[in-house]
PDB file of N, CA and C in Angstrom:
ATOM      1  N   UNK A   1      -7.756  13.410  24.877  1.00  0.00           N
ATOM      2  CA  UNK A   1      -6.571  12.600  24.715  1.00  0.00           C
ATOM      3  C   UNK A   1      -6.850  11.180  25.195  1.00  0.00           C
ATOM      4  N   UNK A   2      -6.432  10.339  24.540  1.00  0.00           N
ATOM      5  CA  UNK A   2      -6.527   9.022  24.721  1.00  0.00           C
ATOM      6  C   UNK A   2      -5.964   8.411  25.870  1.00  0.00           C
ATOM      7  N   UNK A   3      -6.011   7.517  26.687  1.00  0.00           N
ATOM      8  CA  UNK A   3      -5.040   7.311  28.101  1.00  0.00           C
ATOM      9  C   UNK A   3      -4.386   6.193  27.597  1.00  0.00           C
ATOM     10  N   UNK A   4      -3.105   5.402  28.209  1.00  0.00           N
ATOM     11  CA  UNK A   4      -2.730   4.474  28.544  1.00  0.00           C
ATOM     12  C   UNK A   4      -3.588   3.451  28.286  1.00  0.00           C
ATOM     13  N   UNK A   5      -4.264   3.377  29.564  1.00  0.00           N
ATOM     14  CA  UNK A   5      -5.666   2.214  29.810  1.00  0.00           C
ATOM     15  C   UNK A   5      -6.293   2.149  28.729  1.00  0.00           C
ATOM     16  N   UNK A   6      -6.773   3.032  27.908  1.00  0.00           N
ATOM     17  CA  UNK A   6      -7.706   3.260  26.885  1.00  0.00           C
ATOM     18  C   UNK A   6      -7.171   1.902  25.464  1.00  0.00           C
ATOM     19  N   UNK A   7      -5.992   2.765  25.224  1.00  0.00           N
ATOM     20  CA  UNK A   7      -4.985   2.451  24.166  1.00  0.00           C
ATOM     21  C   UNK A   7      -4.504   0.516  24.729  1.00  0.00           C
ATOM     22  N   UNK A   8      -4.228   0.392  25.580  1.00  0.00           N
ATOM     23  CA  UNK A   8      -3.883  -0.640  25.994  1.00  0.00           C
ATOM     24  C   UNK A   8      -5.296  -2.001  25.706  1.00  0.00           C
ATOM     25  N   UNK A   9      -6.701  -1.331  26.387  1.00  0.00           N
ATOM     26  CA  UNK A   9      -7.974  -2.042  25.719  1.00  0.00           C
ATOM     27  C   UNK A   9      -7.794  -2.111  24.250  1.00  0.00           C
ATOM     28  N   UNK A  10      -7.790  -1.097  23.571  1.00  0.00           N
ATOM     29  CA  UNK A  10      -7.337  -1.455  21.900  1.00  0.00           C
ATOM     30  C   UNK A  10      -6.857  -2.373  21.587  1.00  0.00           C
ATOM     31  N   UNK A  11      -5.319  -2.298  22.378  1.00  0.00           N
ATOM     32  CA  UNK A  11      -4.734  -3.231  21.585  1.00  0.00           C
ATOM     33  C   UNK A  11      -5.328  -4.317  22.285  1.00  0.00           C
ATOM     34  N   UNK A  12      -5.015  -4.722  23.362  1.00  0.00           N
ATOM     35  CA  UNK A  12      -6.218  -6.674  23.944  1.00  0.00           C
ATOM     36  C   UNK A  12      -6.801  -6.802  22.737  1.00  0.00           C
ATOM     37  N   UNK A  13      -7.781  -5.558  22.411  1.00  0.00           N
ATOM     38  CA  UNK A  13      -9.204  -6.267  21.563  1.00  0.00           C
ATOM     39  C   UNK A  13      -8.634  -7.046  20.253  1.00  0.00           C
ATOM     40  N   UNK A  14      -7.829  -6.134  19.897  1.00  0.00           N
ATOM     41  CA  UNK A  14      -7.336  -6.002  18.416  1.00  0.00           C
ATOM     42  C   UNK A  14      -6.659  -6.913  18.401  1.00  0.00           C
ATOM     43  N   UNK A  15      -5.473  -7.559  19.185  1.00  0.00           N
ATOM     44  CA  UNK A  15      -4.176  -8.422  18.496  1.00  0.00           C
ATOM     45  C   UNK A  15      -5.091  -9.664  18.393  1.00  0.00           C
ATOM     46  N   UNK A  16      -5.349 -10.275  19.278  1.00  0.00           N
ATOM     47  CA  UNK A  16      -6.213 -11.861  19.023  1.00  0.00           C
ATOM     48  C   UNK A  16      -7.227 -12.187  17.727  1.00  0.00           C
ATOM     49  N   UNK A  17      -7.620 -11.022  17.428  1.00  0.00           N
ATOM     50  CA  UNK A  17      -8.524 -10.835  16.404  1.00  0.00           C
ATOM     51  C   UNK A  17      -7.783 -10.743  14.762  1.00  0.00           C
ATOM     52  N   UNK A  18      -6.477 -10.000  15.106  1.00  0.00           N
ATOM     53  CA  UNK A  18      -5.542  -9.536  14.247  1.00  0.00           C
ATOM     54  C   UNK A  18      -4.751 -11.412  13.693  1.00  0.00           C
ATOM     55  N   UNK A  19      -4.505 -11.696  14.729  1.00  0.00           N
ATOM     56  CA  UNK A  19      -3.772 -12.915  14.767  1.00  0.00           C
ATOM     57  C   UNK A  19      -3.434 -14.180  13.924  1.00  0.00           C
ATOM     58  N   UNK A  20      -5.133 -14.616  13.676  1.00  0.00           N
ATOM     59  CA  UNK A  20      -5.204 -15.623  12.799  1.00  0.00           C
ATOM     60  C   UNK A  20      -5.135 -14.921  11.597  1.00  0.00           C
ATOM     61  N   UNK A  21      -5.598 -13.810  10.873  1.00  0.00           N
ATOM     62  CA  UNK A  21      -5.711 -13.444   8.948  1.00  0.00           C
ATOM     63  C   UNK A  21      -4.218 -13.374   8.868  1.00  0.00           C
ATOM     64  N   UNK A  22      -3.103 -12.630  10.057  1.00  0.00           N
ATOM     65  CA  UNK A  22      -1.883 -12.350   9.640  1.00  0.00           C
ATOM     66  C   UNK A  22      -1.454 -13.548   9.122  1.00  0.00           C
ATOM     67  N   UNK A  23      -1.336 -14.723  10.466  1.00  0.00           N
ATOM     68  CA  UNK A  23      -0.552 -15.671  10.430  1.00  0.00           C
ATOM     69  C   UNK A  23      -1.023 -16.535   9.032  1.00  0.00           C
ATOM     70  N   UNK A  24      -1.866 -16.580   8.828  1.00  0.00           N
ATOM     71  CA  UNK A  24      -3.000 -17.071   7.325  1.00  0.00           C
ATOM     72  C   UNK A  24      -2.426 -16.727   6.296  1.00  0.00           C
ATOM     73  N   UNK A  25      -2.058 -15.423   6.170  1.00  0.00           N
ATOM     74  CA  UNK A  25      -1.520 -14.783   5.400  1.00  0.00           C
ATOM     75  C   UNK A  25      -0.396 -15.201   4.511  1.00  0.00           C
ATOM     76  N   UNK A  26       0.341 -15.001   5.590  1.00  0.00           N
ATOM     77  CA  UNK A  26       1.726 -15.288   5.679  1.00  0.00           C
ATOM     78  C   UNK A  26       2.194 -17.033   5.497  1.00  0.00           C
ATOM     79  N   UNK A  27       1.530 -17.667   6.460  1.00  0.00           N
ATOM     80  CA  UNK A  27       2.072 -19.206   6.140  1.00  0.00           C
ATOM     81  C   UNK A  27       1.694 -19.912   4.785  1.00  0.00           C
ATOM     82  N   UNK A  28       0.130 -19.213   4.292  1.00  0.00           N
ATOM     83  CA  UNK A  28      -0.034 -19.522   2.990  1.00  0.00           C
ATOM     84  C   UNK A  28       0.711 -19.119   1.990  1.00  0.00           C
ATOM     85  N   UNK A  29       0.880 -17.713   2.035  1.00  0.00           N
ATOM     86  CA  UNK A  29       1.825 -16.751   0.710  1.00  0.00           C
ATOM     87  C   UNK A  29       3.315 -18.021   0.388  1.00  0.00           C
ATOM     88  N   UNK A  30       3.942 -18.055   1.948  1.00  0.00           N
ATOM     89  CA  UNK A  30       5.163 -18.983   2.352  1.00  0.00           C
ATOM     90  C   UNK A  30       5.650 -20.216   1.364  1.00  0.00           C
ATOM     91  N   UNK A  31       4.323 -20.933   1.310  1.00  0.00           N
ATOM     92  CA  UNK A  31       3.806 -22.351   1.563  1.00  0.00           C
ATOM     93  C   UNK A  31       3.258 -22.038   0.210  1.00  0.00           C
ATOM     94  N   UNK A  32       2.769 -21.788  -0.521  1.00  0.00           N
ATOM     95  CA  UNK A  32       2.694 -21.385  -2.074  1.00  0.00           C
ATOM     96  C   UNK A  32       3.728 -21.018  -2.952  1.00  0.00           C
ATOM     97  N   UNK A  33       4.698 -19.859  -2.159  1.00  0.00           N
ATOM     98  CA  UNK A  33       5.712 -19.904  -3.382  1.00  0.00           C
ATOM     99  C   UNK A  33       6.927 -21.188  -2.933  1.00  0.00           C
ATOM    100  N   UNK A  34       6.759 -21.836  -1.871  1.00  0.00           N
ATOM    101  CA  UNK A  34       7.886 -23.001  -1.734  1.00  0.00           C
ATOM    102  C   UNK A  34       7.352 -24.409  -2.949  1.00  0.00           C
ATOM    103  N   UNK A  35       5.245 -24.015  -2.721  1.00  0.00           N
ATOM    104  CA  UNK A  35       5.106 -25.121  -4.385  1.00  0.00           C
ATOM    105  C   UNK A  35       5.550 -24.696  -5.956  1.00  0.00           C
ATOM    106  N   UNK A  36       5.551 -23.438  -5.835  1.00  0.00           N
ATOM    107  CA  UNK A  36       5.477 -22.811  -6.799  1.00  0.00           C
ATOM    108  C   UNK A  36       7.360 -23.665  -7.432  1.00  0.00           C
ATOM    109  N   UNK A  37       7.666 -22.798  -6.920  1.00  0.00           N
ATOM    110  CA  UNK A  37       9.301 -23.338  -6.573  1.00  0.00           C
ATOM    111  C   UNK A  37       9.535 -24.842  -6.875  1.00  0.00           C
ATOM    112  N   UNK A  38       9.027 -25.756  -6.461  1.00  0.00           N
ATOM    113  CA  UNK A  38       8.936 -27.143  -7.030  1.00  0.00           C
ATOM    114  C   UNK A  38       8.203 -27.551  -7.944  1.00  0.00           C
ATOM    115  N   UNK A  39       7.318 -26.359  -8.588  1.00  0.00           N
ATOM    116  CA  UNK A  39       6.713 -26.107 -10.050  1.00  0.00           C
ATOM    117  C   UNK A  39       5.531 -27.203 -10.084  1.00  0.00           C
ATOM    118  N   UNK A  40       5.242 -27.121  -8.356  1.00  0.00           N
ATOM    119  CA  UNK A  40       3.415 -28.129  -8.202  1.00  0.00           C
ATOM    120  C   UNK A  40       2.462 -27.013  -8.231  1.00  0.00           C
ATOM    121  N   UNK A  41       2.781 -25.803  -8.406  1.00  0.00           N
ATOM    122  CA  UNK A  41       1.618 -24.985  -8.072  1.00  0.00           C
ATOM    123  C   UNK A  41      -0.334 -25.336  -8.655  1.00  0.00           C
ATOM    124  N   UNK A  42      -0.411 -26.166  -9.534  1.00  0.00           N
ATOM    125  CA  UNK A  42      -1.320 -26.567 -10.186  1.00  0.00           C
ATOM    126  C   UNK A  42      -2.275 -26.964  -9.016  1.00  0.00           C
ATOM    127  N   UNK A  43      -1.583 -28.054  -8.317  1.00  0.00           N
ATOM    128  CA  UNK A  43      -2.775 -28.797  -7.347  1.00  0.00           C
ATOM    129  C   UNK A  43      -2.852 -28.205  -6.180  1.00  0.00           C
ATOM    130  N   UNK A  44      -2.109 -26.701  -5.750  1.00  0.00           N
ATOM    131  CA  UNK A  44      -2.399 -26.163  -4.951  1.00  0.00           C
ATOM    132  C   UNK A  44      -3.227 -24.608  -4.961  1.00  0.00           C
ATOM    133  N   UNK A  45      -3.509 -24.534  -6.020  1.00  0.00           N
ATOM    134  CA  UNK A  45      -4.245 -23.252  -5.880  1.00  0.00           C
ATOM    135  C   UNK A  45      -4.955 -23.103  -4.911  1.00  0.00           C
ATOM    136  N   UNK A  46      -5.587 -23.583  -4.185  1.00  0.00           N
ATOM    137  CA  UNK A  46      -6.711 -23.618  -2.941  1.00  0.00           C
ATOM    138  C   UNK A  46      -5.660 -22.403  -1.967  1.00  0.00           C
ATOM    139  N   UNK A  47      -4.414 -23.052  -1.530  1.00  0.00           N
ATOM    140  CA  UNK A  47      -3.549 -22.170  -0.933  1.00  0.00           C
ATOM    141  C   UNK A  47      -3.772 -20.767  -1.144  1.00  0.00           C
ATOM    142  N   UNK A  48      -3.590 -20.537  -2.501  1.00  0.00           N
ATOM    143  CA  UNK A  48      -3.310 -19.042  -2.932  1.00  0.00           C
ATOM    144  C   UNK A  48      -4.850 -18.420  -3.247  1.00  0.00           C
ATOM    145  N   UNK A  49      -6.006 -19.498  -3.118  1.00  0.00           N
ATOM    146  CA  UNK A  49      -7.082 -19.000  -2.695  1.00  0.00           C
ATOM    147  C   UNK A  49      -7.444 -18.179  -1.227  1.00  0.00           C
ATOM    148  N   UNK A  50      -6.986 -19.225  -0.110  1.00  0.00           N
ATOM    149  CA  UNK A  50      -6.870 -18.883   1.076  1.00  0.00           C
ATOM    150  C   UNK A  50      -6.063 -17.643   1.188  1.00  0.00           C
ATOM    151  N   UNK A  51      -4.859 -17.455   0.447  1.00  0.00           N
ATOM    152  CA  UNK A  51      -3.990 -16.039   1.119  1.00  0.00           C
ATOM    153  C   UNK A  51      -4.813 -14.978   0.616  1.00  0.00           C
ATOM    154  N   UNK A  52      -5.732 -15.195  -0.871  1.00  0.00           N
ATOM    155  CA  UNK A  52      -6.260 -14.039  -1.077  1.00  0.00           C
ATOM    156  C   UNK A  52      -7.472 -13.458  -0.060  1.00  0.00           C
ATOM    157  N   UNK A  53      -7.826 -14.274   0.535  1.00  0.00           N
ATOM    158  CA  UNK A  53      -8.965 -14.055   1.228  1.00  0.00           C
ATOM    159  C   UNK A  53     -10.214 -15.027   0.730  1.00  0.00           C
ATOM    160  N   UNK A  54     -10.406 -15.395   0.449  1.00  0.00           N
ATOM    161  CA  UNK A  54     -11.335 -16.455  -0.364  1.00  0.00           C
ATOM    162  C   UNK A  54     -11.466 -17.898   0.399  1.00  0.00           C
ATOM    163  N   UNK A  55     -12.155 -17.815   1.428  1.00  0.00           N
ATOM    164  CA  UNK A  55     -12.464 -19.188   2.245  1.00  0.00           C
ATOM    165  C   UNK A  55     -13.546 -19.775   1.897  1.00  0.00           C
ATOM    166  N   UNK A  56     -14.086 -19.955   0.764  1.00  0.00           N
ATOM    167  CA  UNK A  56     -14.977 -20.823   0.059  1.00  0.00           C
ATOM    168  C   UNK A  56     -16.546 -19.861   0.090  1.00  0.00           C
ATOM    169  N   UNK A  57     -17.176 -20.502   1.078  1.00  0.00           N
ATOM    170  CA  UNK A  57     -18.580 -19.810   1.082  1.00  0.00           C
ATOM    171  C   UNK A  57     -18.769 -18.113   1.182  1.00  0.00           C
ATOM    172  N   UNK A  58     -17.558 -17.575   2.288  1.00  0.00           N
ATOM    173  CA  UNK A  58     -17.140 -16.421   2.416  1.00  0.00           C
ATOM    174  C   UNK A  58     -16.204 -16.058   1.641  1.00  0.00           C
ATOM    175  N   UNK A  59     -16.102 -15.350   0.429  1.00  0.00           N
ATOM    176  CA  UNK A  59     -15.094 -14.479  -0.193  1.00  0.00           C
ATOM    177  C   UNK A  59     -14.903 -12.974   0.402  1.00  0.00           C
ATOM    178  N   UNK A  60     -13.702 -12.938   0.972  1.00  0.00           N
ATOM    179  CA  UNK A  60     -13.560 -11.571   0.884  1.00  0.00           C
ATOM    180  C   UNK A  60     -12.681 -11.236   0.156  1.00  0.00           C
ATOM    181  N   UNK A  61     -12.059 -11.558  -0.924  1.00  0.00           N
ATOM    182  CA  UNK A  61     -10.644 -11.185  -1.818  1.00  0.00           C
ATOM    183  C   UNK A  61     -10.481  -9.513  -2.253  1.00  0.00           C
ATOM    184  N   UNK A  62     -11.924  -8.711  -1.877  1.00  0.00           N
ATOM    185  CA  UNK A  62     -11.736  -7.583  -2.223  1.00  0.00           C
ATOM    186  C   UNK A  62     -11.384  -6.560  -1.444  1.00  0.00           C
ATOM    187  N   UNK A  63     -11.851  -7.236   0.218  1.00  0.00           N
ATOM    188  CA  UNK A  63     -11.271  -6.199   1.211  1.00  0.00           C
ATOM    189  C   UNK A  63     -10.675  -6.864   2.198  1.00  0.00           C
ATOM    190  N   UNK A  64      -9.902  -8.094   2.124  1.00  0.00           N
ATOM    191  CA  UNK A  64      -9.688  -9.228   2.739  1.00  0.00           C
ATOM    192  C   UNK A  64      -7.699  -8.263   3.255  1.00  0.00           C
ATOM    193  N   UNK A  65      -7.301  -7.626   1.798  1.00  0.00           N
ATOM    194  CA  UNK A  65      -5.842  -7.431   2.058  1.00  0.00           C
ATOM    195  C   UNK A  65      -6.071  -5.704   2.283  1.00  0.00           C
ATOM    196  N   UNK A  66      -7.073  -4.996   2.863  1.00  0.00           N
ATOM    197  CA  UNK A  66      -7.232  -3.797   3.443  1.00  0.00           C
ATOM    198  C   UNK A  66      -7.329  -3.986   5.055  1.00  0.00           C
ATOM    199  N   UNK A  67      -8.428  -4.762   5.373  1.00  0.00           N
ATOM    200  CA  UNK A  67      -8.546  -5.494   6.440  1.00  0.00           C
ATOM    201  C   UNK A  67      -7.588  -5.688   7.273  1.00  0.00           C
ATOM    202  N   UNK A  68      -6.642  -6.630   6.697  1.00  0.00           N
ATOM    203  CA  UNK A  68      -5.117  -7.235   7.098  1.00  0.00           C
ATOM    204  C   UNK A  68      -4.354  -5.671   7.370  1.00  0.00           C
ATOM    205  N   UNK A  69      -4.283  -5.177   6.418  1.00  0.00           N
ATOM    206  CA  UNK A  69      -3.513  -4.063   6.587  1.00  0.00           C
ATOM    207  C   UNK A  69      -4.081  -2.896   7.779  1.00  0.00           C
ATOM    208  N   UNK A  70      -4.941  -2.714   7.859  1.00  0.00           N
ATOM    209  CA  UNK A  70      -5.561  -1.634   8.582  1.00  0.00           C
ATOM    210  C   UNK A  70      -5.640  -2.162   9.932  1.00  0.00           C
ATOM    211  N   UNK A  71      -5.906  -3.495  10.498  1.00  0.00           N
ATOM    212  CA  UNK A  71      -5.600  -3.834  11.704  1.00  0.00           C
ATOM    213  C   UNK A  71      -4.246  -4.542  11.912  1.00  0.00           C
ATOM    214  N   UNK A  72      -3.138  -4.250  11.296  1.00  0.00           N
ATOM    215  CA  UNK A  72      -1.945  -4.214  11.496  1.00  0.00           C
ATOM    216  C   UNK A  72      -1.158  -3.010  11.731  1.00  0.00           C
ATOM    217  N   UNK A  73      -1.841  -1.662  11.090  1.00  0.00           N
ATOM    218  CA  UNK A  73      -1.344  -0.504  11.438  1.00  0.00           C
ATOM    219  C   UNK A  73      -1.918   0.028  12.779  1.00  0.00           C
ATOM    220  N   UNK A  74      -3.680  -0.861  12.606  1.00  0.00           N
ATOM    221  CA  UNK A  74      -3.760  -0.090  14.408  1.00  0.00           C
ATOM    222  C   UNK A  74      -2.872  -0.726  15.313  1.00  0.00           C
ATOM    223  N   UNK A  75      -2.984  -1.619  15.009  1.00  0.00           N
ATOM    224  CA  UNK A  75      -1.928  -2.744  15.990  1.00  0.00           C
ATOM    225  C   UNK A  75      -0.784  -1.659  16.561  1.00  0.00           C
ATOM    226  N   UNK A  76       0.106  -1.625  15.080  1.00  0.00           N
ATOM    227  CA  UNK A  76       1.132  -0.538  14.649  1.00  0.00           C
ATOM    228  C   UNK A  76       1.454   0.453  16.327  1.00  0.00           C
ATOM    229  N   UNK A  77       0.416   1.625  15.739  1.00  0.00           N
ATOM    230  CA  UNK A  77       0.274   2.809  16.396  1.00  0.00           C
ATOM    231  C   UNK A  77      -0.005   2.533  17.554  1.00  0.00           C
ATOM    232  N   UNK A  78      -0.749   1.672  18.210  1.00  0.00           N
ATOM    233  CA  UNK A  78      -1.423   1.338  19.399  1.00  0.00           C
ATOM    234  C   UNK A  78      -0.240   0.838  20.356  1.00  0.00           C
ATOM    235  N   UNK A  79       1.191   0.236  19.552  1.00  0.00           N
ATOM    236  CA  UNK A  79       1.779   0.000  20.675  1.00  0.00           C
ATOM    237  C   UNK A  79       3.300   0.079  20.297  1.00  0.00           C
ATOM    238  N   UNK A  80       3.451   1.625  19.254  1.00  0.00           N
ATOM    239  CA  UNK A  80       4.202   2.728  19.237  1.00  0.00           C
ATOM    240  C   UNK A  80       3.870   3.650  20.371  1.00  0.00           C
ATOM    241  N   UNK A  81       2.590   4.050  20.276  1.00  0.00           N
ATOM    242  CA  UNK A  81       2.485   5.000  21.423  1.00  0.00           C
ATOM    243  C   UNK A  81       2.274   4.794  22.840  1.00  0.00           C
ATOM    244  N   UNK A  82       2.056   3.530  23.269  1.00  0.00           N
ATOM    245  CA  UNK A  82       2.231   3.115  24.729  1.00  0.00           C
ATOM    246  C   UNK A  82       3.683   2.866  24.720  1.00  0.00           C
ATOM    247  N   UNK A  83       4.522   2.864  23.674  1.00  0.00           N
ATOM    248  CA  UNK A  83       6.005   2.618  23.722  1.00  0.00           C
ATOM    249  C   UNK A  83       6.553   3.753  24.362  1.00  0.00           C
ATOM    250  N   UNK A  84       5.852   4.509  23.837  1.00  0.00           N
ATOM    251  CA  UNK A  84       6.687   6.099  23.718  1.00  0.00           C
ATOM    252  C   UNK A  84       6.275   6.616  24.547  1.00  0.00           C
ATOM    253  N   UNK A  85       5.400   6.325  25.545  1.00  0.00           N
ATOM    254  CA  UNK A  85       4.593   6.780  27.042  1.00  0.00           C
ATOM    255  C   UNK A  85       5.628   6.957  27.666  1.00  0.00           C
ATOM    256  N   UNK A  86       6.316   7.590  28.909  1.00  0.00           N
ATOM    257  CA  UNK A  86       6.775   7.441  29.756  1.00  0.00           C
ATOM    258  C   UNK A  86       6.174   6.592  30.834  1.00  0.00           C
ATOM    259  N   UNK A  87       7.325   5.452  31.511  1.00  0.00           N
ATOM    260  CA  UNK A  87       6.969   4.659  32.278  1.00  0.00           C
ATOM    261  C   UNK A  87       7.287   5.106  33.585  1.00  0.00           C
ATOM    262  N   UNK A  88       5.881   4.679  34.568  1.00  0.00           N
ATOM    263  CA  UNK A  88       5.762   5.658  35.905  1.00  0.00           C
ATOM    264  C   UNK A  88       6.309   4.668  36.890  1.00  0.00           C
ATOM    265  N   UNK A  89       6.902   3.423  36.609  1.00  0.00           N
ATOM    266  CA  UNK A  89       7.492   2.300  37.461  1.00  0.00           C
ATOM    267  C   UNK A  89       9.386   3.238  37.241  1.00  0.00           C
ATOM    268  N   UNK A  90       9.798   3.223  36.348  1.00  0.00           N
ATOM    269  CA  UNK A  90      11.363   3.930  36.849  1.00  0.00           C
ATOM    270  C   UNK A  90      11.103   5.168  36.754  1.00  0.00           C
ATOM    271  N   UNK A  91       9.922   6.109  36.908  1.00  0.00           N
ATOM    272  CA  UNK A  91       9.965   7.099  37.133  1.00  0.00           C
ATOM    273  C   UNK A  91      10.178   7.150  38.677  1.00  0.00           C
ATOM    274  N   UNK A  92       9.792   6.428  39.470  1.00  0.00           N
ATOM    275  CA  UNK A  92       9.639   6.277  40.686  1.00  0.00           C
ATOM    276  C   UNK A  92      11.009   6.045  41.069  1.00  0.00           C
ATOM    277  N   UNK A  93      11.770   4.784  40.988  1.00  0.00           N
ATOM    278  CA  UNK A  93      12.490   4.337  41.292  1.00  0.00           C
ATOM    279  C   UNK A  93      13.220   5.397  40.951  1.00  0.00           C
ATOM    280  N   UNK A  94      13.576   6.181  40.017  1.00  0.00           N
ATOM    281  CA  UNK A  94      15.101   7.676  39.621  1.00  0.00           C
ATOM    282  C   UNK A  94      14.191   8.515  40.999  1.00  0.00           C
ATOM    283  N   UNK A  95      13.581   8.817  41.450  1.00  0.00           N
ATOM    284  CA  UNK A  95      13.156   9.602  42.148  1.00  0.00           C
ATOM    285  C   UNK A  95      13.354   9.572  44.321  1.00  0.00           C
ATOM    286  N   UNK A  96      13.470   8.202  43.807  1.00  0.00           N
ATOM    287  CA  UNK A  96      13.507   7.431  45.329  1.00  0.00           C
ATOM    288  C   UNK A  96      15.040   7.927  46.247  1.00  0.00           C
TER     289      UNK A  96
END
């Protein structure tokens, strides 16, 4: 069984790492359909390059939105289940 401590290293490792593709993600997707919307999308494709995953020399467009997803669900689980831990700080205190 996995501990607390264990699960808790996970997540440290994971969110900072997780951090920048989300936010990337997201402010580009954002920020593309607001050109789209003012019907400039032409001179911005680069944008909707970037959300796919496609940072020029490095393409990852093929596992770029698995990636995203799969360290968002560990994320997910990793701090569902320290949620759902019982906490040994008011365990104490109901006990006192």
């Amino acid at each position: 069984m996995i501990t607390t401590k264990t699960l808790r290293q996970i997540h440290r490792f994971l969110a900072p790492i997780m951090l920048l593709p989300i936010v990337l993600t997201v402010l580009t997707g954002s920020l593309y359909q607001l050109v789209d919307i003012a019907g400039r999308d032409d001179a911005f494709e680069w944008l909707l390059d970037l959300h796919k995953g496609n940072f020029g020399v490095i393409d990852l467009q093929t596992i770029y939105p698995f990636l995203n997803s799969l360290g968002l669900l560990a994320l997910i689980a990793t701090d569902i289940i320290m949620w759902l831990q019982p906490k040994r700080r008011f365990q104490k205190k109901l006990h006192s």
